[in-house]
Protein backbone atom coordinates (compact mmCIF):
# COMPACT_ATOMS: atom_id res chain seq x y z
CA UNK A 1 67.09 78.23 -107.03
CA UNK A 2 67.42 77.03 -103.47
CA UNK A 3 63.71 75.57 -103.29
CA UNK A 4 64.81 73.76 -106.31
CA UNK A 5 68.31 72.29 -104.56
CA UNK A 6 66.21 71.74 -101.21
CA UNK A 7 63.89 69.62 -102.98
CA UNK A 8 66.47 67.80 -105.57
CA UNK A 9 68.65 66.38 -103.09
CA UNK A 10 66.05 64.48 -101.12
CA UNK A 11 65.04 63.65 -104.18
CA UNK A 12 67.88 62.27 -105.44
CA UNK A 13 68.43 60.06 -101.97
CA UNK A 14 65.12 58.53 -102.58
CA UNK A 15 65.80 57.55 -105.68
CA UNK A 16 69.49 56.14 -104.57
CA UNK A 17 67.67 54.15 -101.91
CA UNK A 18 64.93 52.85 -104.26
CA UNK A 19 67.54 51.92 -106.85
CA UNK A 20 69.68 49.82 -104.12
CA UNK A 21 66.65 48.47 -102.72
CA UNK A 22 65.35 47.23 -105.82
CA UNK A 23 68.72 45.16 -107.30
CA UNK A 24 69.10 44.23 -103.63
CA UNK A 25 65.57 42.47 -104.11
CA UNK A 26 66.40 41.59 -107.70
CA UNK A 27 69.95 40.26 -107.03
């Protein structure tokens, strides 16, 4: 599904960015 792909991938850099953010700000 490429809707589904289109939409995962952002998805998935969000959640990247949110993970480094938050040990960044827990480190």
């Amino acid at each position: 599904n490429p809707y589904f792909t289109r939409g995962f991938f952002p998805l998935l850099t969000v959640a990247s960015l949110a993970a480094i953010v938050v040990s960044w700000v827990v480190a």
